[in-house]
PDB file of N, CA and C in Angstrom:
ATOM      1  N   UNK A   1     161.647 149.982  65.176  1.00  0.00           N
ATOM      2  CA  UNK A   1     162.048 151.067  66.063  1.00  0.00           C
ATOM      3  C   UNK A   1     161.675 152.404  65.421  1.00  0.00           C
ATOM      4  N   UNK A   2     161.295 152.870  65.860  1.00  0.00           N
ATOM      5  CA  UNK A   2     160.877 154.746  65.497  1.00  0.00           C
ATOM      6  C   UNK A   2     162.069 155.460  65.262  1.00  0.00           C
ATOM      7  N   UNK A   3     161.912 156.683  65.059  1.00  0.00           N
ATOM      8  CA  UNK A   3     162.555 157.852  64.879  1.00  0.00           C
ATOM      9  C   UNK A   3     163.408 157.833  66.151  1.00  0.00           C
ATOM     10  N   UNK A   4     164.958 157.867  66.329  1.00  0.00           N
ATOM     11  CA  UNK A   4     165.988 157.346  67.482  1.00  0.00           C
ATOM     12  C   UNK A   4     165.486 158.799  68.007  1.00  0.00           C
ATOM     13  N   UNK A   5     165.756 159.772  67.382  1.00  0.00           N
ATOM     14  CA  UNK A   5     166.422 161.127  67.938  1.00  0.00           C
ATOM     15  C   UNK A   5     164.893 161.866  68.834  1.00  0.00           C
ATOM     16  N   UNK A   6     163.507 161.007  68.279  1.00  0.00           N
ATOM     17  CA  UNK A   6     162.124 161.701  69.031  1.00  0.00           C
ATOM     18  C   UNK A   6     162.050 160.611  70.318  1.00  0.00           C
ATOM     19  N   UNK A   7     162.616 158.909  69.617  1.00  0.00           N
ATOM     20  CA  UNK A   7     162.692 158.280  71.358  1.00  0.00           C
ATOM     21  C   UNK A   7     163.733 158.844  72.179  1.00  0.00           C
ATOM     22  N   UNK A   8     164.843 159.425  72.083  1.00  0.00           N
ATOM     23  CA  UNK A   8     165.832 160.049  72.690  1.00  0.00           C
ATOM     24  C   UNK A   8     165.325 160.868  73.544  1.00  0.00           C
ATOM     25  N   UNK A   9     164.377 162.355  73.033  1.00  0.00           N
ATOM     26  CA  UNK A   9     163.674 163.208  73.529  1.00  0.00           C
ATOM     27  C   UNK A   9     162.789 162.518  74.171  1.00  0.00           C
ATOM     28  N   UNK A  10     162.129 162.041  74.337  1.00  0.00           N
ATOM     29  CA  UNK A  10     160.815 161.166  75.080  1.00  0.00           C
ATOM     30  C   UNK A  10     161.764 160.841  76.234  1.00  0.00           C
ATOM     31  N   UNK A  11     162.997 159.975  75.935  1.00  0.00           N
ATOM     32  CA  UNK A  11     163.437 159.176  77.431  1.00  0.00           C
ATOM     33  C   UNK A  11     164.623 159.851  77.964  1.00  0.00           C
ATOM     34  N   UNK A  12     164.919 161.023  77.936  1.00  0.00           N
ATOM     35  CA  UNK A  12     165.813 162.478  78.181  1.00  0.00           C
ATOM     36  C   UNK A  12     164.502 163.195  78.388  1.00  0.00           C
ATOM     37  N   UNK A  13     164.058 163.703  79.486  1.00  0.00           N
ATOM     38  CA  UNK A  13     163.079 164.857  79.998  1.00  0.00           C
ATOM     39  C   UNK A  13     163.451 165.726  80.872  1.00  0.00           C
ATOM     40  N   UNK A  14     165.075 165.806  80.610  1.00  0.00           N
ATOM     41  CA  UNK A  14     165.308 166.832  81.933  1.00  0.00           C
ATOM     42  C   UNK A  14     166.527 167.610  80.352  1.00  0.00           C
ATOM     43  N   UNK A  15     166.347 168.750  80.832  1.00  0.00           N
ATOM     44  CA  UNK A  15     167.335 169.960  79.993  1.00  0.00           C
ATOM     45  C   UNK A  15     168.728 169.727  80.441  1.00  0.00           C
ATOM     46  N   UNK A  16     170.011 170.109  79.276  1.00  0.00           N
ATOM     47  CA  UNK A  16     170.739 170.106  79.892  1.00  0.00           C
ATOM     48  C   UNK A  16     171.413 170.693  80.884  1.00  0.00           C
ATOM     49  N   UNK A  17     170.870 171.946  81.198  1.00  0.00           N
ATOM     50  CA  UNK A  17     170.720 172.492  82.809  1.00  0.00           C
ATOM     51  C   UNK A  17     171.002 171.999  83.513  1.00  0.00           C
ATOM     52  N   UNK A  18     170.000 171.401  83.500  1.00  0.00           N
ATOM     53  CA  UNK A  18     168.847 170.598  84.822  1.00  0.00           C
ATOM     54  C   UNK A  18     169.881 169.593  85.159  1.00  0.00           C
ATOM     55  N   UNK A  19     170.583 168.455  84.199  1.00  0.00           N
ATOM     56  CA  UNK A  19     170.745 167.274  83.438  1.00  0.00           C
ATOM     57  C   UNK A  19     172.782 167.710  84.591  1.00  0.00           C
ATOM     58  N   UNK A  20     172.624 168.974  83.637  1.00  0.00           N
ATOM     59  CA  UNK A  20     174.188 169.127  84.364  1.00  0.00           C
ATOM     60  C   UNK A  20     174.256 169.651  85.827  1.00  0.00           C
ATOM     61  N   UNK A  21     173.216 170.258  86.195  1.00  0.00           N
ATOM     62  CA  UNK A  21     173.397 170.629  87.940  1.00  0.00           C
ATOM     63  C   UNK A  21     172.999 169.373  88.902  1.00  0.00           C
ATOM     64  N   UNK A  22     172.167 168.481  88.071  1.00  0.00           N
ATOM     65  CA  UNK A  22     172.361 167.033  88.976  1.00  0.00           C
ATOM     66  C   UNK A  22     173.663 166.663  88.983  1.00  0.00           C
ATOM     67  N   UNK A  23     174.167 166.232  87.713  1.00  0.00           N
ATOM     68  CA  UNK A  23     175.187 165.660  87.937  1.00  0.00           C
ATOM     69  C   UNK A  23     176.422 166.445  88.994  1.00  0.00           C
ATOM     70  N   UNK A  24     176.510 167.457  89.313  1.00  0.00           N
ATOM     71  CA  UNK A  24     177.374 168.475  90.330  1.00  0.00           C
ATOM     72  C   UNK A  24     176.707 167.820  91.275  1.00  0.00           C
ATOM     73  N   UNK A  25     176.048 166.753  91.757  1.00  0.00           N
ATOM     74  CA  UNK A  25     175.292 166.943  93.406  1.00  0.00           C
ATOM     75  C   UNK A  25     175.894 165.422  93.831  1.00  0.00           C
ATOM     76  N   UNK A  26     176.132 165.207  94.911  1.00  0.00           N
ATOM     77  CA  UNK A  26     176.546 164.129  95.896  1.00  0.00           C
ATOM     78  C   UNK A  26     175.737 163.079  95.544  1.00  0.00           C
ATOM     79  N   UNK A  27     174.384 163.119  95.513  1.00  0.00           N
ATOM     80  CA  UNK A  27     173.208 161.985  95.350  1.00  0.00           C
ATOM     81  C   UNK A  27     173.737 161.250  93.654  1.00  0.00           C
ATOM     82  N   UNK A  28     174.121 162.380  92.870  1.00  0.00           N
ATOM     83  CA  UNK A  28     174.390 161.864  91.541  1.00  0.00           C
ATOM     84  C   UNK A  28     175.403 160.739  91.390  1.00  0.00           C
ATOM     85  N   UNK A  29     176.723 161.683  92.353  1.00  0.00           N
ATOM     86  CA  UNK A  29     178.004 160.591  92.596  1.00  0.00           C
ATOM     87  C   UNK A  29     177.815 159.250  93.222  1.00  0.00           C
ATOM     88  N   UNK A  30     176.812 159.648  94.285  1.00  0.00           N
ATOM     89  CA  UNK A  30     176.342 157.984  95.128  1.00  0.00           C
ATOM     90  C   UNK A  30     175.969 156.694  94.297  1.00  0.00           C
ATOM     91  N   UNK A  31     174.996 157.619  93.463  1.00  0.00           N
ATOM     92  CA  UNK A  31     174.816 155.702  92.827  1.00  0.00           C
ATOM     93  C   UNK A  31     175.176 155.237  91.468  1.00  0.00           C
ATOM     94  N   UNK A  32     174.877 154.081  90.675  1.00  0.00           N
ATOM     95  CA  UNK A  32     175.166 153.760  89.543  1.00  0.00           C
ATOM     96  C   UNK A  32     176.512 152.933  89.806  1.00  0.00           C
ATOM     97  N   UNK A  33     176.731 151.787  88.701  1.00  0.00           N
ATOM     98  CA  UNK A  33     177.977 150.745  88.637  1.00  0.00           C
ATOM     99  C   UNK A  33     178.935 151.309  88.448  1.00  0.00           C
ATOM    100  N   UNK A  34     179.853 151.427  88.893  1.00  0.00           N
ATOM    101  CA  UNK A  34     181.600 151.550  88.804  1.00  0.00           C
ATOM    102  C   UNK A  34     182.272 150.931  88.314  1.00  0.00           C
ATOM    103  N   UNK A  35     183.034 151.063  87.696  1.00  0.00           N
ATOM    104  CA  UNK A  35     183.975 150.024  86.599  1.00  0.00           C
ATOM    105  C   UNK A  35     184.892 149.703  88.022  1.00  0.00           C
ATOM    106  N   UNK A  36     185.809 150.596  89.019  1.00  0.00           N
ATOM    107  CA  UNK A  36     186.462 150.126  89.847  1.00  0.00           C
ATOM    108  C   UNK A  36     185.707 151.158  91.149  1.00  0.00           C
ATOM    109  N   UNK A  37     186.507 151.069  92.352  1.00  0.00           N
ATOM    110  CA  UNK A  37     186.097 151.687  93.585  1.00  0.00           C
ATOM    111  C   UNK A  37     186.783 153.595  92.696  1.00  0.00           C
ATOM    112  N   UNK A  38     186.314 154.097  93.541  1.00  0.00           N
ATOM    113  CA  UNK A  38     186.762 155.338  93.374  1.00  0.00           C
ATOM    114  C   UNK A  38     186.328 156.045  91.760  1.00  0.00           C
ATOM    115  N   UNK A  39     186.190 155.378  91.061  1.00  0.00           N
ATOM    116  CA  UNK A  39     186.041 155.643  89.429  1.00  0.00           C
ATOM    117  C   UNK A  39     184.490 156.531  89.472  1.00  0.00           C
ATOM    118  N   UNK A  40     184.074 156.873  88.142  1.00  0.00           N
ATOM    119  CA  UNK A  40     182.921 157.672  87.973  1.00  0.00           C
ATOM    120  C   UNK A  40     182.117 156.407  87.559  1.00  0.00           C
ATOM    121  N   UNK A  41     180.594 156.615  87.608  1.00  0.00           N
ATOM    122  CA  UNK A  41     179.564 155.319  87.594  1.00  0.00           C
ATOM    123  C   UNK A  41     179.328 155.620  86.382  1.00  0.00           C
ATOM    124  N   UNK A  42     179.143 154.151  85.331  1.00  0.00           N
ATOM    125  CA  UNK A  42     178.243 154.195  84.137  1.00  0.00           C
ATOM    126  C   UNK A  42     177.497 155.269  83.834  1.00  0.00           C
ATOM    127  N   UNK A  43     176.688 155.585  84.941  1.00  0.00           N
ATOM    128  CA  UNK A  43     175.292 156.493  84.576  1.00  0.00           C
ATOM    129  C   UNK A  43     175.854 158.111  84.493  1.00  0.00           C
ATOM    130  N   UNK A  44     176.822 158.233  85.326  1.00  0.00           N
ATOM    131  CA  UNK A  44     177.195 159.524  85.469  1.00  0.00           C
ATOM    132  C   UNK A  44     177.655 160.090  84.954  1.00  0.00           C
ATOM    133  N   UNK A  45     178.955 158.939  83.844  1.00  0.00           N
ATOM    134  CA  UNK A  45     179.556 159.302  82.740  1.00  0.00           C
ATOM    135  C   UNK A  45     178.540 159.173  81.171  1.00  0.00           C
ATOM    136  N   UNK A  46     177.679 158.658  81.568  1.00  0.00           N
ATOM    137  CA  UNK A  46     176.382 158.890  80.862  1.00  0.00           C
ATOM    138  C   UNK A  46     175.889 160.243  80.821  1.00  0.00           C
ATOM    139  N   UNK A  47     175.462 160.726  81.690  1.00  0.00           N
ATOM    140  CA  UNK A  47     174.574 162.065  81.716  1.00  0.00           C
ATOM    141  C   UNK A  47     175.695 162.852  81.303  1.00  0.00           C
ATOM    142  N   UNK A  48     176.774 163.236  81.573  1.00  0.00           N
ATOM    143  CA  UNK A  48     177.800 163.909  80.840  1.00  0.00           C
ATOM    144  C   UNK A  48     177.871 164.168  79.409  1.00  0.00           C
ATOM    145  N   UNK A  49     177.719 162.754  78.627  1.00  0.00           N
ATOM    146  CA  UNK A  49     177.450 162.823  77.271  1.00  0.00           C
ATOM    147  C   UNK A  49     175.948 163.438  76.850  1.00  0.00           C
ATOM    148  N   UNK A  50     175.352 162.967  77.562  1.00  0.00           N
ATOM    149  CA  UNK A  50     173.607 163.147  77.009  1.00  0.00           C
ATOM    150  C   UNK A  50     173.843 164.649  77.003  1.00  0.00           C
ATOM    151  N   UNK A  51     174.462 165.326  78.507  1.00  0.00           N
ATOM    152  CA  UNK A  51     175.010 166.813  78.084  1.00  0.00           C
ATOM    153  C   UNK A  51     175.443 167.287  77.028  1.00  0.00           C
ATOM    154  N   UNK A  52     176.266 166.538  76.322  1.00  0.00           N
ATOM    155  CA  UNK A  52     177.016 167.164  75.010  1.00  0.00           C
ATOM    156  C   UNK A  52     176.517 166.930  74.204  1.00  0.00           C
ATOM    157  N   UNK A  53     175.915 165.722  73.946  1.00  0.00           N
ATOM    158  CA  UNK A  53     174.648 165.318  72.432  1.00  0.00           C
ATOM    159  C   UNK A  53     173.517 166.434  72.722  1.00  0.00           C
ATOM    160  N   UNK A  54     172.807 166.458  73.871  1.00  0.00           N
ATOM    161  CA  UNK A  54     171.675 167.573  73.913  1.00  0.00           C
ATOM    162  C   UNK A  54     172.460 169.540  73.333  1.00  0.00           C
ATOM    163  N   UNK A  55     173.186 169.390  73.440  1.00  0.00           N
ATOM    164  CA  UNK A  55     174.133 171.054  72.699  1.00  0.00           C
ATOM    165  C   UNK A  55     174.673 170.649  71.472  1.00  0.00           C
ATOM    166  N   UNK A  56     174.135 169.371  70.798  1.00  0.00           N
ATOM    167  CA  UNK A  56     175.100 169.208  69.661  1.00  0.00           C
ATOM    168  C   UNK A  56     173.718 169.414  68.612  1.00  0.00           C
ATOM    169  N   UNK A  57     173.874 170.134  67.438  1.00  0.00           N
ATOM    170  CA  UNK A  57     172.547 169.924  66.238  1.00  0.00           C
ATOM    171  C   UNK A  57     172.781 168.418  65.632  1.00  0.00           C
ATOM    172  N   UNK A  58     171.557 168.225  65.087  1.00  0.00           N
ATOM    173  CA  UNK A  58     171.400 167.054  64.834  1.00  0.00           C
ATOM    174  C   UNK A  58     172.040 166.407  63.862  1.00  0.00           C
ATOM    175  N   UNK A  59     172.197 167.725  62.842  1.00  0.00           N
ATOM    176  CA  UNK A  59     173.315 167.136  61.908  1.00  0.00           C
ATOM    177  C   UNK A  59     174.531 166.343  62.197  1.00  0.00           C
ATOM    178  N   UNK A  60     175.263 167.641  63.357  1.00  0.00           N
ATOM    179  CA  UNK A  60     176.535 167.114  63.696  1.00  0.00           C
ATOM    180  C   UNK A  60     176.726 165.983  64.505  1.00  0.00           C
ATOM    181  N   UNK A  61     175.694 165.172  65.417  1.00  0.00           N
ATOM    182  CA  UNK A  61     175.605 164.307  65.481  1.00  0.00           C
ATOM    183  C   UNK A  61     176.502 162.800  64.885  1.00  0.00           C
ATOM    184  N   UNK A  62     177.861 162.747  66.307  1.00  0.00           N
ATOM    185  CA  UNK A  62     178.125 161.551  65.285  1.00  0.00           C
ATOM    186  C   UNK A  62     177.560 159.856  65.564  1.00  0.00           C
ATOM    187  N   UNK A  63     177.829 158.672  65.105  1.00  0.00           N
ATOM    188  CA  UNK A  63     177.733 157.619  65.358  1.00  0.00           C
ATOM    189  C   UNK A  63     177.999 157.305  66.552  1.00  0.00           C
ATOM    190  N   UNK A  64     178.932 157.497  67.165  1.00  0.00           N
ATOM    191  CA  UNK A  64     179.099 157.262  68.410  1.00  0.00           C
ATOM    192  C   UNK A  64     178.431 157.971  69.561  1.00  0.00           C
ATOM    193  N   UNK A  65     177.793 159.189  69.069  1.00  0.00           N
ATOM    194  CA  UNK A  65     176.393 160.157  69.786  1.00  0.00           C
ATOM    195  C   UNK A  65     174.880 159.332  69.552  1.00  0.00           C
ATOM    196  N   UNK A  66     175.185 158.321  68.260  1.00  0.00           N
ATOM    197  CA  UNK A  66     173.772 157.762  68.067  1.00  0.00           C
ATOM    198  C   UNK A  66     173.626 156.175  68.440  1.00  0.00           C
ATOM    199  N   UNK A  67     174.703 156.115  68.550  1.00  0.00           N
ATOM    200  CA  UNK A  67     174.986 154.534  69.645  1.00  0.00           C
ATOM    201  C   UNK A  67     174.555 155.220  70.810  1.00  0.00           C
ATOM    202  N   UNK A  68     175.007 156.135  71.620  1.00  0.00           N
ATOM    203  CA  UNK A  68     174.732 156.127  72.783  1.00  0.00           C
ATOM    204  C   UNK A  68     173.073 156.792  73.043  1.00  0.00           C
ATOM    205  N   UNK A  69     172.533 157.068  72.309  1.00  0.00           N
ATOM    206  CA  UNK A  69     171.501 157.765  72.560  1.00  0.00           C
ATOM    207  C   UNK A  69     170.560 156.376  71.917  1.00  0.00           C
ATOM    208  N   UNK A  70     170.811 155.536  71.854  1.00  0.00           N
ATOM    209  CA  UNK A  70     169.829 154.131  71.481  1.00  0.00           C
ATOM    210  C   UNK A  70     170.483 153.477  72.870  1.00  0.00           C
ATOM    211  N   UNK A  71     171.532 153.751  73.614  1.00  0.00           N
ATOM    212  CA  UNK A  71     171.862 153.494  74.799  1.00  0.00           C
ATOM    213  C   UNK A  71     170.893 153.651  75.826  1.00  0.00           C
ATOM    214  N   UNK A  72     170.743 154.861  75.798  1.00  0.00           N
ATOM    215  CA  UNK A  72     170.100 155.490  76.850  1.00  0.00           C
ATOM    216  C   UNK A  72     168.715 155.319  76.456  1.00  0.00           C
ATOM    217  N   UNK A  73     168.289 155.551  75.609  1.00  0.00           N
ATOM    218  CA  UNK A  73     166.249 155.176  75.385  1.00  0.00           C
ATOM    219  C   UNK A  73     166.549 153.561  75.853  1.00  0.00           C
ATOM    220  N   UNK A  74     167.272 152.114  75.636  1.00  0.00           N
ATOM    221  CA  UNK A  74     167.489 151.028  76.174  1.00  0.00           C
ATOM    222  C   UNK A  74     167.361 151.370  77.623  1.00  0.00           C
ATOM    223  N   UNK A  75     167.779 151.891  78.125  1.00  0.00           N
ATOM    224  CA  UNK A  75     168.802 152.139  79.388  1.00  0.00           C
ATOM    225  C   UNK A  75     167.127 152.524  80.584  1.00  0.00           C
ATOM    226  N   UNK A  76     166.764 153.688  79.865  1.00  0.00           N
ATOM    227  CA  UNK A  76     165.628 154.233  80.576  1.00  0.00           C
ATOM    228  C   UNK A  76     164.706 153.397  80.700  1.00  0.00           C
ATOM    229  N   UNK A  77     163.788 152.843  79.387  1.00  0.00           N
ATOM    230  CA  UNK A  77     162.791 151.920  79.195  1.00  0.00           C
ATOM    231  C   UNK A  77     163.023 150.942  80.230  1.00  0.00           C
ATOM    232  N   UNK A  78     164.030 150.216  80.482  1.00  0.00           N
ATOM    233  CA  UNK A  78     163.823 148.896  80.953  1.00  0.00           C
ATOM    234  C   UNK A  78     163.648 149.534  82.588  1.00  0.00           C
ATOM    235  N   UNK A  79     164.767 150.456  82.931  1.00  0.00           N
ATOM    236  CA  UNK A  79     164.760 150.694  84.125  1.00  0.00           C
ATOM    237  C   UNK A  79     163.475 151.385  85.137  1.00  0.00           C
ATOM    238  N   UNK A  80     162.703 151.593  83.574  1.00  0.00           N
ATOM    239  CA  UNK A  80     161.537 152.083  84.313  1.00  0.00           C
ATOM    240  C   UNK A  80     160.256 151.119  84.536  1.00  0.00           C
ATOM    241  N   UNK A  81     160.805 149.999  84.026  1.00  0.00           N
ATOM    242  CA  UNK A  81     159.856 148.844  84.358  1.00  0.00           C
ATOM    243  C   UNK A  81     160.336 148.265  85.675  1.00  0.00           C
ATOM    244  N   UNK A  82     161.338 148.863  86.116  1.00  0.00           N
ATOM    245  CA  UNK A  82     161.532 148.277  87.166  1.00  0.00           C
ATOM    246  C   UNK A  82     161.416 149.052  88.305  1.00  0.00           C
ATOM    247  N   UNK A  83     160.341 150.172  88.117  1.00  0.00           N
ATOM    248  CA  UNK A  83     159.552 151.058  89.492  1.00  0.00           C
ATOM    249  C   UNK A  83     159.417 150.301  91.154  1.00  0.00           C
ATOM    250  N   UNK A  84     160.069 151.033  91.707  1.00  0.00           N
ATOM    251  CA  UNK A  84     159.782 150.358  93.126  1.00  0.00           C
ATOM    252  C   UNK A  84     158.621 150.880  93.607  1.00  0.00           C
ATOM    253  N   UNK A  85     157.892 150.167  94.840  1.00  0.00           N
ATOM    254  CA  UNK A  85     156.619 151.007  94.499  1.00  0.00           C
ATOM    255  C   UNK A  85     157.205 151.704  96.121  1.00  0.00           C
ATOM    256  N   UNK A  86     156.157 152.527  96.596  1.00  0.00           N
ATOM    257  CA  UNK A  86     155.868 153.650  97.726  1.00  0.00           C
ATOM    258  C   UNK A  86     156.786 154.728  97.352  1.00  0.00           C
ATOM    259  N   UNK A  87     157.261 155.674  97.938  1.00  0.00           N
ATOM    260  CA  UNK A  87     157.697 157.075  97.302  1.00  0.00           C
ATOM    261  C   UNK A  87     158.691 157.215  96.548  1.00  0.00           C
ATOM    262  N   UNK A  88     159.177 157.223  95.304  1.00  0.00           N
ATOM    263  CA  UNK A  88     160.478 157.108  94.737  1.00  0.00           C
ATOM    264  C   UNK A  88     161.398 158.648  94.840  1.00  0.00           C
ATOM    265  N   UNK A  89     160.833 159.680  95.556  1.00  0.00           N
ATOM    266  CA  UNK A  89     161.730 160.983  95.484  1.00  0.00           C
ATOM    267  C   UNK A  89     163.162 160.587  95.800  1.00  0.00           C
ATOM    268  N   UNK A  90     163.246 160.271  96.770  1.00  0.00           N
ATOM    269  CA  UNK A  90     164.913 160.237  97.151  1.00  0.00           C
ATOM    270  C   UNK A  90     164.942 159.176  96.956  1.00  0.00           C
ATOM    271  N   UNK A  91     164.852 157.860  96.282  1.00  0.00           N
ATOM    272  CA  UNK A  91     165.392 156.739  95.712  1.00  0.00           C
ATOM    273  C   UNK A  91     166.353 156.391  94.969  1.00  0.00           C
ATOM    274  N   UNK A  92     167.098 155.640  95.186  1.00  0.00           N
ATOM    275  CA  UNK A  92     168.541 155.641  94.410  1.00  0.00           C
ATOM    276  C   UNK A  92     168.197 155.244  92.678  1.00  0.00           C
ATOM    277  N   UNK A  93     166.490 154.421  92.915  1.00  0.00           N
ATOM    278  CA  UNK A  93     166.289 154.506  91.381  1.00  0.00           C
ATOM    279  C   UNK A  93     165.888 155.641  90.849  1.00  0.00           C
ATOM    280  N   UNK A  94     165.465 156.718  91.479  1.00  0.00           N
ATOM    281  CA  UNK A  94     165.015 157.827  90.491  1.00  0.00           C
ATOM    282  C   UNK A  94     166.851 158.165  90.284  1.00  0.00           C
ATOM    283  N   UNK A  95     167.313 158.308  91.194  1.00  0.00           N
ATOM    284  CA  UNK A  95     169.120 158.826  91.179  1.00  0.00           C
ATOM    285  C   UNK A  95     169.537 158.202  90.045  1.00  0.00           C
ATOM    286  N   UNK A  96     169.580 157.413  89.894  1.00  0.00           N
ATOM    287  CA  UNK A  96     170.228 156.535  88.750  1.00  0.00           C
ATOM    288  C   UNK A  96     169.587 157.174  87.450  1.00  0.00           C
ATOM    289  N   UNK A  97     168.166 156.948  87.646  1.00  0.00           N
ATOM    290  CA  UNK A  97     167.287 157.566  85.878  1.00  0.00           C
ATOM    291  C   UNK A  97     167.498 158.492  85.911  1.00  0.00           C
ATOM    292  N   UNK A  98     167.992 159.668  87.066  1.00  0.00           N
ATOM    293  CA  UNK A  98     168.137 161.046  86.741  1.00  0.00           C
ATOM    294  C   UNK A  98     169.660 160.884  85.939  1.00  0.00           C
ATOM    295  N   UNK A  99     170.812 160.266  86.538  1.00  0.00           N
ATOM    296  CA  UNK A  99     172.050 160.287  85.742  1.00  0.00           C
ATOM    297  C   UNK A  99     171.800 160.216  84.252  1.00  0.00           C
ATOM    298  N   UNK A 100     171.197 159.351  83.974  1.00  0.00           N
ATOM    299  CA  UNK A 100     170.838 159.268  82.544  1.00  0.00           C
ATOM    300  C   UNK A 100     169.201 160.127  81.858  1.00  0.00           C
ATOM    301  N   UNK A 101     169.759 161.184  82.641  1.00  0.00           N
ATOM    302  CA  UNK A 101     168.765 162.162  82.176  1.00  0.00           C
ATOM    303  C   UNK A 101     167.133 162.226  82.290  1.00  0.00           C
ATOM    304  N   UNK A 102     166.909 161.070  82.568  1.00  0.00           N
ATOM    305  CA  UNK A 102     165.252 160.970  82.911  1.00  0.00           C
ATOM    306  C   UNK A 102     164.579 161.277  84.332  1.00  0.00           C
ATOM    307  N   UNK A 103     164.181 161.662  84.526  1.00  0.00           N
ATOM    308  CA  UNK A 103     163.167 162.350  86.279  1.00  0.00           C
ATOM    309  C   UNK A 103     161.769 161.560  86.010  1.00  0.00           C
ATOM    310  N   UNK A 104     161.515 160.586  86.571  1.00  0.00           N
ATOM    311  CA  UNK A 104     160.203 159.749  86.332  1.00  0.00           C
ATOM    312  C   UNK A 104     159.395 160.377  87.297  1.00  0.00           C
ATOM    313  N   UNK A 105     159.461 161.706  88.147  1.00  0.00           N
ATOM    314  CA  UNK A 105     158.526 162.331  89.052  1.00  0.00           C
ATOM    315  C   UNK A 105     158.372 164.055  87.751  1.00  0.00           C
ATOM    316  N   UNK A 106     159.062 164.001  86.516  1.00  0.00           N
ATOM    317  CA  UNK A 106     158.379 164.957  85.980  1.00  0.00           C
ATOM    318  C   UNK A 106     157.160 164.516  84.996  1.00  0.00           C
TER     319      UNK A 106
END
C-alpha cells in the first residue's frame, strides 16, 4: 500500500467546502445505508468526518482519522469499479461517492 495520506488525497477530490455544502443538500440525505429508518447514512456520516480530517494537519491526525481515511480510499476504489454506464450526473452512485467526498464527473 502507498503513502495512506497521498491515496486519501487522490480518492477525496472535492474540498471541504465543496465536501460540506453537499452534504447540506437533500440528494446527500437521500442515499447511502442506514443503520435504522430515520438515522443518518454511513456515507453521510462519512463525509462529515472526511470534513474534519481534511481541517485537521497531518500531524494531529489521530488513529481513528487514519482508520477512517484507509476507509474511505477502500470505500471509493471499489465503488468506482462499480460505474453504471449512460449519464451518471444525477445518479444515486455519483450521490453516494460524493458523500464520501469523491465527484467521479471532476
Amino acid at each position: 500500500m502507498g503513502d495512506l495520506h497521498t491515496e486519501f488525497r487522490e480518492a477525496v477530490n472535492m474540498t471541504a467546502t465543496e465536501l460540506r455544502k453537499w452534504l447540506e443538500s437533500d440528494e446527500s440525505r437521500e442515499v447511502g445505508q442506514k443503520r435504522s429508518a430515520g438515522a443518518e447514512s454511513v456515507g453521510h456520516d462519512s463525509g462529515r468526518k472526511i470534513v474534519r480530517i481534511l481541517g485537521t494537519k497531518k500531524a494531529d491526525l489521530t488513529d481513528a482519522d487514519e482508520q477512517h481515511m484507509r476507509k474511505v480510499v477502500g470505500y471509493v476504489h471499489r465503488h468506482m469499479a462499480q460505474r453504471p454506464g449512460g449519464d451518471v450526473t444525477d445518479s444515486r452512485w455519483r450521490h453516494s461517492l460524493m458523500n464520501w467526498g469523491h465527484d467521479p464527473l471532476k
